[in-house]
C-alpha atoms as a PDB file:
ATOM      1  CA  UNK A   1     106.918 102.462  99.849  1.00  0.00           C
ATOM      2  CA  UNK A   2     106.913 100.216 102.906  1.00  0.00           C
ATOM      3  CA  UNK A   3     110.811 100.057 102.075  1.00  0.00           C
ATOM      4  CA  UNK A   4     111.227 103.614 103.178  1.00  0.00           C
ATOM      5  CA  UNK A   5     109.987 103.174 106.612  1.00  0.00           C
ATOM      6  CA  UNK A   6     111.811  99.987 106.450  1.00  0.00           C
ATOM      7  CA  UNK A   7     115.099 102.107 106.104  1.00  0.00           C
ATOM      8  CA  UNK A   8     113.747 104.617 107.873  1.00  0.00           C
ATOM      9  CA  UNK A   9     113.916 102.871 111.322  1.00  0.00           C
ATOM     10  CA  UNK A  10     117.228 100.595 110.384  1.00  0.00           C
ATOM     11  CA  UNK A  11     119.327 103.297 109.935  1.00  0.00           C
ATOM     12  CA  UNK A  12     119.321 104.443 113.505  1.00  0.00           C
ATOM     13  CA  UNK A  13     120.013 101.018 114.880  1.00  0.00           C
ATOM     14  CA  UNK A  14     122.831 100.387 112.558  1.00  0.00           C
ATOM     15  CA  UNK A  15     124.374 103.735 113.569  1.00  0.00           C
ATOM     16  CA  UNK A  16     124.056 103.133 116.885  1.00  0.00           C
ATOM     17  CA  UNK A  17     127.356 100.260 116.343  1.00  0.00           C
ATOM     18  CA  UNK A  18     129.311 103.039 115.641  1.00  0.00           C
ATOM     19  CA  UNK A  19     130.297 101.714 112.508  1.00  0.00           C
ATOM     20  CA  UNK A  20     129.793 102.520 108.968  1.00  0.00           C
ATOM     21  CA  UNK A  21     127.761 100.569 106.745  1.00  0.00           C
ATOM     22  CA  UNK A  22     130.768  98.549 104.640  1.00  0.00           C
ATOM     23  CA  UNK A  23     132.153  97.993 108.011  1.00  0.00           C
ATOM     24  CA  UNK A  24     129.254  96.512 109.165  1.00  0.00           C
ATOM     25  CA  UNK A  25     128.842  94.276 106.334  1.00  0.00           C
ATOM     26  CA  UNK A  26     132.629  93.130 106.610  1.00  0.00           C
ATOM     27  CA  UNK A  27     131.531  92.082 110.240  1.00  0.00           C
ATOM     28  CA  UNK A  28     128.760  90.427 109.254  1.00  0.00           C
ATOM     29  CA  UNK A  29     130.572  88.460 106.214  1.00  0.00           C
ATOM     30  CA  UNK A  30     128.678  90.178 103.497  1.00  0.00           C
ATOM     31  CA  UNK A  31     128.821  92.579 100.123  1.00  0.00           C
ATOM     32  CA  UNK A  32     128.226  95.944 101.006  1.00  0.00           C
ATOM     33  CA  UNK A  33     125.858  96.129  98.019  1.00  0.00           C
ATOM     34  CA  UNK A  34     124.052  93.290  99.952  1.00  0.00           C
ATOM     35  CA  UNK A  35     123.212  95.212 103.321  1.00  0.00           C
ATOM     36  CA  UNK A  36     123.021  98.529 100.733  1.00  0.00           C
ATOM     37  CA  UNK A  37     119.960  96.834  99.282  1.00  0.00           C
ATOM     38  CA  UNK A  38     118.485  95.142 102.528  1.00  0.00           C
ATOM     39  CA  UNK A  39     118.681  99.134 103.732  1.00  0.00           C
ATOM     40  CA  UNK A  40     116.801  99.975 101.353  1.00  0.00           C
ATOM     41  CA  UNK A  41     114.178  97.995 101.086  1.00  0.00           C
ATOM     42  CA  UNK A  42     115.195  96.202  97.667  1.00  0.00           C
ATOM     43  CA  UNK A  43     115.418  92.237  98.968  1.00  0.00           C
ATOM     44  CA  UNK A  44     117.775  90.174  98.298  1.00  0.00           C
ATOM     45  CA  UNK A  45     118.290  89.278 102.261  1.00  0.00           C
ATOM     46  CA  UNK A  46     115.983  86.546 103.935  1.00  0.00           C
ATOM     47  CA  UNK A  47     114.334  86.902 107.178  1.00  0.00           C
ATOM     48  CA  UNK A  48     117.360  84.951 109.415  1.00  0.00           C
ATOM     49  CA  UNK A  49     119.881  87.644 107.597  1.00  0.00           C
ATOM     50  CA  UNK A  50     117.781  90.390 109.101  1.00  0.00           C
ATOM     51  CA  UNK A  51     117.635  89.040 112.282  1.00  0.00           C
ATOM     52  CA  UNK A  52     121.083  88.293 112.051  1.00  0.00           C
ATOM     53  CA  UNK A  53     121.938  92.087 111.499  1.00  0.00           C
ATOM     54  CA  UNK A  54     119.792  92.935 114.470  1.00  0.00           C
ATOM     55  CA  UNK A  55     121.434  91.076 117.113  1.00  0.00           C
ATOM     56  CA  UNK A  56     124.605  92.093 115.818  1.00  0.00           C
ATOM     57  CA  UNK A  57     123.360  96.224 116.042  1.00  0.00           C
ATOM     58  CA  UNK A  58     121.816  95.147 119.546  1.00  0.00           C
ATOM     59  CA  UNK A  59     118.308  96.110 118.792  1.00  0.00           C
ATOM     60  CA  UNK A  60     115.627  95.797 121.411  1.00  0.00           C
ATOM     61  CA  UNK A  61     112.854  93.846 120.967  1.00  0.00           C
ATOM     62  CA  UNK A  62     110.583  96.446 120.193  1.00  0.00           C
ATOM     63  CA  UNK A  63     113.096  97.354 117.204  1.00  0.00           C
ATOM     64  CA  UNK A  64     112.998  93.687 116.280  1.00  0.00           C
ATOM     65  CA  UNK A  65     109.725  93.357 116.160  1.00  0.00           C
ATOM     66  CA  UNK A  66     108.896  96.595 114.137  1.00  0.00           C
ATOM     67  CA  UNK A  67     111.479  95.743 111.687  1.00  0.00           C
ATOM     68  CA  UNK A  68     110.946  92.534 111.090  1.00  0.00           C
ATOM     69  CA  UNK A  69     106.899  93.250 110.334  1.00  0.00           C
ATOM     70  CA  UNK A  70     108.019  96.175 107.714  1.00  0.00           C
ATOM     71  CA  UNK A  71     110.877  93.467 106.529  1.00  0.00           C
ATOM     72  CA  UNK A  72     107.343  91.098 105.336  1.00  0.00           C
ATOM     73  CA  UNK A  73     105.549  93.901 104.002  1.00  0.00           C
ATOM     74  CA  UNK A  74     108.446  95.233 101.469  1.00  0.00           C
ATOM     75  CA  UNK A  75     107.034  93.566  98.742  1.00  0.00           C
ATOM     76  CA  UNK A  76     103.366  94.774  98.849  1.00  0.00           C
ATOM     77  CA  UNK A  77     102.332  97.632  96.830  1.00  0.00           C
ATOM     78  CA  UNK A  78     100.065  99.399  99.106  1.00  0.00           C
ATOM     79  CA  UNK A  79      99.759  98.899 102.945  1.00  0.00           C
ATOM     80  CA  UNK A  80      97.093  99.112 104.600  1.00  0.00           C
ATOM     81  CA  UNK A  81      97.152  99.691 108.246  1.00  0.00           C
ATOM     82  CA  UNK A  82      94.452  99.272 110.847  1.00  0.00           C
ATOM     83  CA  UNK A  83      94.285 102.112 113.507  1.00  0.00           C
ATOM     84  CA  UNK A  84      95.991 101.620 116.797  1.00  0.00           C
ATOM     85  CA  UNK A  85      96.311 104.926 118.736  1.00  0.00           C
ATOM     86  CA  UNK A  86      99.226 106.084 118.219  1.00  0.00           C
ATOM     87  CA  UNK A  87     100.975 103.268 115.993  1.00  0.00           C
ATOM     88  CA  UNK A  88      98.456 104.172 113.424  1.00  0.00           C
ATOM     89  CA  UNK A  89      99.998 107.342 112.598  1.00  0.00           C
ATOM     90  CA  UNK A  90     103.577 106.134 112.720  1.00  0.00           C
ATOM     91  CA  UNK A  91     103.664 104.961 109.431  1.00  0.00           C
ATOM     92  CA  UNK A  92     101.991 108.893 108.440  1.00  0.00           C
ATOM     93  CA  UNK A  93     104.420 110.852 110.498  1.00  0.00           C
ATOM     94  CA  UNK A  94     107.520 108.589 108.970  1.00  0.00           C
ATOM     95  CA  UNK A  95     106.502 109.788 105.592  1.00  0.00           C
ATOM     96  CA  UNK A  96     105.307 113.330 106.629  1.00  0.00           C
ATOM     97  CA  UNK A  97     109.021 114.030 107.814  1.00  0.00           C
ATOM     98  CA  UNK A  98     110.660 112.939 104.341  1.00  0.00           C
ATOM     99  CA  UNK A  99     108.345 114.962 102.069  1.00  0.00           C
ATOM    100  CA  UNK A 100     109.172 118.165 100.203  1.00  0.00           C
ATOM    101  CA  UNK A 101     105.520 118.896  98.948  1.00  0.00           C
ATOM    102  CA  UNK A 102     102.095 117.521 100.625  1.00  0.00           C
ATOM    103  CA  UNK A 103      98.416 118.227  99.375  1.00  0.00           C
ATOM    104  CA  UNK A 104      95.662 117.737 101.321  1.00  0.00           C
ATOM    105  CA  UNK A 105      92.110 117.161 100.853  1.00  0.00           C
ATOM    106  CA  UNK A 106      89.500 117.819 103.967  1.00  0.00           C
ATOM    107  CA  UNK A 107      85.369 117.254 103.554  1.00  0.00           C
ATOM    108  CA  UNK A 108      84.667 116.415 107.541  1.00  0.00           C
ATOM    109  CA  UNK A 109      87.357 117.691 109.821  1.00  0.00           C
ATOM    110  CA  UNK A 110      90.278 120.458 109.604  1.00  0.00           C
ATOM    111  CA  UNK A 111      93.226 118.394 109.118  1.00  0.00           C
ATOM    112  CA  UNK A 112      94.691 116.838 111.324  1.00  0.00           C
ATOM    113  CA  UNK A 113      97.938 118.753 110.540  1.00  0.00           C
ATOM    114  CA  UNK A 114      96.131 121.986 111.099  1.00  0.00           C
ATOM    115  CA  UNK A 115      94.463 120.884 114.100  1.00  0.00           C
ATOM    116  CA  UNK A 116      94.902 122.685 117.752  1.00  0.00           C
ATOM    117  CA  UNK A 117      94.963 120.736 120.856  1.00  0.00           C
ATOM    118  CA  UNK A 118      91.376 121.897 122.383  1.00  0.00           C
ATOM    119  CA  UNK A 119      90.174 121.159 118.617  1.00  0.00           C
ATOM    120  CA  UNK A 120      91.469 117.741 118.324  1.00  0.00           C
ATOM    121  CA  UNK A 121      90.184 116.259 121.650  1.00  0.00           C
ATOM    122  CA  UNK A 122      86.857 117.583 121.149  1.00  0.00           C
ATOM    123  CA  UNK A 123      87.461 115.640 117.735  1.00  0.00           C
ATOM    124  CA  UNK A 124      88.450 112.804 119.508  1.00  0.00           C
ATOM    125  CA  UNK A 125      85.670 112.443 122.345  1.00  0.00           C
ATOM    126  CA  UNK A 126      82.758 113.598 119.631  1.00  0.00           C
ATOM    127  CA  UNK A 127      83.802 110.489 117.068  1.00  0.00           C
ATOM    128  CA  UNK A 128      82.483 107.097 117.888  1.00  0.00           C
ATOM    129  CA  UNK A 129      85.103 105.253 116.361  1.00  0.00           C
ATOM    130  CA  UNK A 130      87.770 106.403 118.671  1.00  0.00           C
ATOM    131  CA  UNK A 131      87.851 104.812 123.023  1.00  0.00           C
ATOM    132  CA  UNK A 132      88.019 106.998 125.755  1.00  0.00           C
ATOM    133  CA  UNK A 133      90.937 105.592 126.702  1.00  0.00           C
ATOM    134  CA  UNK A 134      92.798 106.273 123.299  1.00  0.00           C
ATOM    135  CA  UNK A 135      91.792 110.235 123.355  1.00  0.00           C
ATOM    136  CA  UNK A 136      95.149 111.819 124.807  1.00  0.00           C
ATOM    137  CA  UNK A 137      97.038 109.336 122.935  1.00  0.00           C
ATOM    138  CA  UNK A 138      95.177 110.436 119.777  1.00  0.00           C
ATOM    139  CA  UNK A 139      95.848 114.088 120.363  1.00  0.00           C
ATOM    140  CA  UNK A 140      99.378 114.013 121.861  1.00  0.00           C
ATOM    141  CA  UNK A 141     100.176 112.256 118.331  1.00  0.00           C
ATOM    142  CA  UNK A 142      97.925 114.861 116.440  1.00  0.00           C
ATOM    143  CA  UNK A 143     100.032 117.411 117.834  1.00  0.00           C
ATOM    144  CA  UNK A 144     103.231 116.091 117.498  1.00  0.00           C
ATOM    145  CA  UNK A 145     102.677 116.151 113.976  1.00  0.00           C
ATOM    146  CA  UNK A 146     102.347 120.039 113.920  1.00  0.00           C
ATOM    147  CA  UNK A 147     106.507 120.146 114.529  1.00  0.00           C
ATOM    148  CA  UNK A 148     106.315 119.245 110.924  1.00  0.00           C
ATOM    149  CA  UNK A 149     106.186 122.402 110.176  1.00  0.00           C
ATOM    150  CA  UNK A 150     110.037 123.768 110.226  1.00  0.00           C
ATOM    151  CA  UNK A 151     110.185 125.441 106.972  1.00  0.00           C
ATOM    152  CA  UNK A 152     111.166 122.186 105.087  1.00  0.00           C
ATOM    153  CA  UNK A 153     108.594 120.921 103.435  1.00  0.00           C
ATOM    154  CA  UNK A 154     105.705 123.115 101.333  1.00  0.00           C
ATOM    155  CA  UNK A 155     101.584 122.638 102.264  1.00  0.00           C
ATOM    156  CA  UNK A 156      98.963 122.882 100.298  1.00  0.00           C
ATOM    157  CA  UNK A 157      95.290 122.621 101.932  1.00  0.00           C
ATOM    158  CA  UNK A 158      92.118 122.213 100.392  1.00  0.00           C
ATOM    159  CA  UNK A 159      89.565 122.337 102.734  1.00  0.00           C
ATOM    160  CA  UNK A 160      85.247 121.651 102.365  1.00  0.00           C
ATOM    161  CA  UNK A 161      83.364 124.897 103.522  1.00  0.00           C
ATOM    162  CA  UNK A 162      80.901 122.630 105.606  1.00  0.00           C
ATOM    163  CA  UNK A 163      84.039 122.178 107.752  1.00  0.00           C
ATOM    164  CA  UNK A 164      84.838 125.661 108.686  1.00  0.00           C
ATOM    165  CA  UNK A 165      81.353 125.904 109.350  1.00  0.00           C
ATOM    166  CA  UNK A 166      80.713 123.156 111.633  1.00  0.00           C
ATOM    167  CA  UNK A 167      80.143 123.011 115.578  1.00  0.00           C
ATOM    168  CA  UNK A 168      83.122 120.786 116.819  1.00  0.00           C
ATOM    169  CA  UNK A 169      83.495 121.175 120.820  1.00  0.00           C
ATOM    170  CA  UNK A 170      81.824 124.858 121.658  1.00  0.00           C
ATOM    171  CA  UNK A 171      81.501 127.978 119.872  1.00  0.00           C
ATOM    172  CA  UNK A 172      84.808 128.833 121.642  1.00  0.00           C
ATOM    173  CA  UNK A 173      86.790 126.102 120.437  1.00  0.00           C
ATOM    174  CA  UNK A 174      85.747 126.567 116.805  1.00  0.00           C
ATOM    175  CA  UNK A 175      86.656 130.571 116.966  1.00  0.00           C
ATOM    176  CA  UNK A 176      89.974 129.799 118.392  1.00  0.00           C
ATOM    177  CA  UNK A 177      90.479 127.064 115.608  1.00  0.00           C
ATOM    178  CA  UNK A 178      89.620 129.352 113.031  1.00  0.00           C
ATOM    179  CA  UNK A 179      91.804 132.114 114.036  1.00  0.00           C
ATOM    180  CA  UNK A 180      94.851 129.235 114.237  1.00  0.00           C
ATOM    181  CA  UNK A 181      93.978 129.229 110.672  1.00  0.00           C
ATOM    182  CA  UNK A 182      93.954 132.380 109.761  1.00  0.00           C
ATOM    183  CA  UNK A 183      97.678 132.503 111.421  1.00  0.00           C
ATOM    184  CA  UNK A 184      98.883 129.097 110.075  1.00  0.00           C
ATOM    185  CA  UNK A 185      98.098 130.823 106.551  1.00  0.00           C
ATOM    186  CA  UNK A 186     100.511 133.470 106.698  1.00  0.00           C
ATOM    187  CA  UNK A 187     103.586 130.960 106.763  1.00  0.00           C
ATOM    188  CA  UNK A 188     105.320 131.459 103.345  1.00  0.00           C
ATOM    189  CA  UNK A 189     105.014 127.425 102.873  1.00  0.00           C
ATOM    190  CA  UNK A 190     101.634 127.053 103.798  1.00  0.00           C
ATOM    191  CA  UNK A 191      98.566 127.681 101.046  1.00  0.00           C
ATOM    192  CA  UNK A 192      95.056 127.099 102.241  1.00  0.00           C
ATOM    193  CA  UNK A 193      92.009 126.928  99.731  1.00  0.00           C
ATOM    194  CA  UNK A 194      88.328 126.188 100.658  1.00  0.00           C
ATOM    195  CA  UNK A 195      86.168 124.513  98.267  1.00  0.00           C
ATOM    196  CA  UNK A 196      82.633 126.153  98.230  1.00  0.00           C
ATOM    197  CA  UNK A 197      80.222 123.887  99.794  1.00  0.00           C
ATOM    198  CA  UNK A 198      77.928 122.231  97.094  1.00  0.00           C
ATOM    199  CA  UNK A 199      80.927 121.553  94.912  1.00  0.00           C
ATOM    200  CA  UNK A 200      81.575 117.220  94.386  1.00  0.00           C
ATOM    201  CA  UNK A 201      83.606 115.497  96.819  1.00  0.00           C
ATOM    202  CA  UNK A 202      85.413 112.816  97.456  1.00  0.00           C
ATOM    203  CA  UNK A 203      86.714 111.203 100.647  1.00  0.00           C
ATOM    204  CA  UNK A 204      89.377 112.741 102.426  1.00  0.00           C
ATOM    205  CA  UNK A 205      93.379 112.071 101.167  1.00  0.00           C
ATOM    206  CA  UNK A 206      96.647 113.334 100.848  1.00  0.00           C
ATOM    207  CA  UNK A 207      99.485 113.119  98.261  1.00  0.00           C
ATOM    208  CA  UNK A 208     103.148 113.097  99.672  1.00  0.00           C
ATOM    209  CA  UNK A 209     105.936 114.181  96.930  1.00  0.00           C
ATOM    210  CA  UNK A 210     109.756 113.367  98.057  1.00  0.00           C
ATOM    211  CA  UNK A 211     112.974 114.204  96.711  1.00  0.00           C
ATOM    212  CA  UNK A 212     114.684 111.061  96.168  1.00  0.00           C
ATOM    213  CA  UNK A 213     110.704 108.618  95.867  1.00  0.00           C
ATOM    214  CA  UNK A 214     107.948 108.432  94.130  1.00  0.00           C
ATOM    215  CA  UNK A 215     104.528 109.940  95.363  1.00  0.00           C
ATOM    216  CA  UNK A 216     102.315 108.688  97.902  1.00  0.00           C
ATOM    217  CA  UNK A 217      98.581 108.611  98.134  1.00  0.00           C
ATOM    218  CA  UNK A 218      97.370 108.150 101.538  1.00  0.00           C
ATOM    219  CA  UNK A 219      93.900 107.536 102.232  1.00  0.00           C
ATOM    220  CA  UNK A 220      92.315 107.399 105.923  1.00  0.00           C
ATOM    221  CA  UNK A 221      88.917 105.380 106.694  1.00  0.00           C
ATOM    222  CA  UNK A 222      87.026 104.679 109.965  1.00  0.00           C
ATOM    223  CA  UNK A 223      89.938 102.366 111.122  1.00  0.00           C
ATOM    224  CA  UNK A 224      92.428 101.658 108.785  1.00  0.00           C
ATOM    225  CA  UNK A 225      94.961 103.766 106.771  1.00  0.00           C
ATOM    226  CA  UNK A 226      95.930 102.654 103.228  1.00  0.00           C
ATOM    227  CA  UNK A 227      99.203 103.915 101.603  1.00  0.00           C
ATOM    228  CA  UNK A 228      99.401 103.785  97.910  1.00  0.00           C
ATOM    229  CA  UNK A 229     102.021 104.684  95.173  1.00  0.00           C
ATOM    230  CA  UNK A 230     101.421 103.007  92.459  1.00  0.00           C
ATOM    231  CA  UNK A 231     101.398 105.077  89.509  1.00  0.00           C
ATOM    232  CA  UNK A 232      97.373 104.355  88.204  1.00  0.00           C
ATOM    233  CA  UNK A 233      96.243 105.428  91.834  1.00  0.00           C
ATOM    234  CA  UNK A 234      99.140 108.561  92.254  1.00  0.00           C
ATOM    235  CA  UNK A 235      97.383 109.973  88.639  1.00  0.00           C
ATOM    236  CA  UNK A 236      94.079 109.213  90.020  1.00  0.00           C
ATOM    237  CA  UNK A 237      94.410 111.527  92.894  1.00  0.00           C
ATOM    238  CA  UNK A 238      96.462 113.939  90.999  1.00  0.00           C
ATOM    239  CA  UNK A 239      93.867 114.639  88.837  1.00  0.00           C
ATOM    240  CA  UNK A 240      91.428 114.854  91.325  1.00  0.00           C
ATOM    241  CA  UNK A 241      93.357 117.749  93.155  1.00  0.00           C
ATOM    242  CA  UNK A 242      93.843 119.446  89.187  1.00  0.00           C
ATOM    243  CA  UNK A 243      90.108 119.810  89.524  1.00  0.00           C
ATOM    244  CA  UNK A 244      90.288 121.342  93.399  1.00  0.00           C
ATOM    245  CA  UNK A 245      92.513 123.971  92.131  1.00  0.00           C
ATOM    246  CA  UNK A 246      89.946 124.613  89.323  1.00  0.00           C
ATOM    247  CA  UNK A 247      87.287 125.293  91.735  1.00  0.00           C
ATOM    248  CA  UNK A 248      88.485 126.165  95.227  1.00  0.00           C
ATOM    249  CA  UNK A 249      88.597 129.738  96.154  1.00  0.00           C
ATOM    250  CA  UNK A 250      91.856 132.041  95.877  1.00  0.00           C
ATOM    251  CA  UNK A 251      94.021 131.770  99.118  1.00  0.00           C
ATOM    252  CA  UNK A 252      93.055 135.106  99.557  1.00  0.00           C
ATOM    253  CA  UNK A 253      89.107 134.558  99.026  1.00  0.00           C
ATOM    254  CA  UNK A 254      89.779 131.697 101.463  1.00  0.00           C
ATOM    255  CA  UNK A 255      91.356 133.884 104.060  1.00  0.00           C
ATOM    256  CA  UNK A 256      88.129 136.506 103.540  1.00  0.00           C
ATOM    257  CA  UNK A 257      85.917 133.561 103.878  1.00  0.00           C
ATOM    258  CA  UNK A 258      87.056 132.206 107.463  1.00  0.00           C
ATOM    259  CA  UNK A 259      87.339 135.862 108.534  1.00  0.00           C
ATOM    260  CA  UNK A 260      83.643 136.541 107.756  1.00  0.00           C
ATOM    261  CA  UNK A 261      83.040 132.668 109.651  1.00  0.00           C
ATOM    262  CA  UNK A 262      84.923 133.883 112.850  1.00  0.00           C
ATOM    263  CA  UNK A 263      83.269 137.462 112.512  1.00  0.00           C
END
């Protein structure tokens, strides 16, 4: 999984050269199935080789340094990241861009993907867990993951009714949020589902489906963000969102719902 990000953020720097990837790995004095599988994310290359690469490419030191902490973590099967405003959504927003399908699962907040501006800073100055100084950071981010949605990629929201229902900022704020919902909705690719309050929950995740990869589970706590995609863990969550779907409301008794809220 970390792989992907891996590639993710190599690619660019390799193009940059100009060349294509067997030309670079003529240059460098390697098989092109060699740099093919350093690319993406399948070993075979040791730390020196990567660093080799990079000064041939020209990357900057920030590059370097990003690169050569997702180069360590290639072999781990989850990876968990603690929060740094905004590096700790970097990771997020990498996947977010690649996936064709995402599901999301809400109990405290509206997601972060659905989130407005004037919602997410009152977010972000309400929780305790998050420094003044880090609040436009925070939000900037939050909203720079909205240009996600291009058409690409299809949403699916579950959402807890205590949520829609709870005093975040002002009165105003939550009315205007609501009614971002209520237009968010209409997008062809978009389905949003509340779960009636009462109903069991679990804490708040997301499953990210790709084209060419595996799933990924990704699960946010008070400061860290853990990635999984193991198969035990994707089936885990899977089945947890089979038994949303059993009991969340119709997208249309949803839509009713947050009408009546905003009414």
């Amino acid at each position: 999984m970390v792989g992907r990000e891996f590639g993710e953020a190599l690619r660019p720097v390799m193009e940059r050269t100009g060349h294509s990837m067997r030309q670079l790995a003529t240059r460098l004095g390697w098989d092109h199935p060699k740099l093919s599988d350093l690319v993406n994310g399948k070993g075979g290359s040791s730390e020196a080789e990567l660093m080799f690469l990079l000064g041939v490419c020209g990357a900057t030191v920030e590059e370097r340094d990003h690169l050569l902490a997702l180069f360590n973590e290639t072999r781990e099967r989850g990876l968990l990241q603690f929060s740094a405003v905004p590096e700790q959504v970097r990771t997020l927003i990498a996947h977010e861009k690649q996936a064709t399908a995402i599901t999301v699962w809400s109990t405290l907040v509206v997601p972060g993907l659905l989130q407005i501006e004037s919602y997410a800073r009152a977010a972000a100055i309400a929780s305790p867990y998050v420094a003044p100084k880090d609040v436009e950071a925070l939000v900037a981010a939050r909203m720079r993951r909205r240009e996600i949605f291009d058409g690409t990629c299809r949403f699916n929201f579950f959402m807890y009714e205590p949520v829609l229902r709870s005093d975040v900022g002002s009165p105003e704020i939550m009315s205007d949020q609501l009614h971002d919902l209520l237009r968010m909705r209409v997008r062809p690719f978009i389905t949003l589902r509340v779960v009636p309050a009462g109903a069991h929950a679990v804490g708040d995740f997301r499953v990210m489906k790709f084209e060419k990869f595996g799933p990924v589970v990704y699960l946010e706590s008070v400061n860290s963000g853990l990635f999984l995609d193991d198969k035990a863990s994707v089936a885990l969550y899977e089945k947890f969102l089979a038994e949303l779907g059993r009991v969340a409301l119709s997208a249309e008794e949803s839509r009713e719902l947050i009408t009546s809220i905003v009414s």
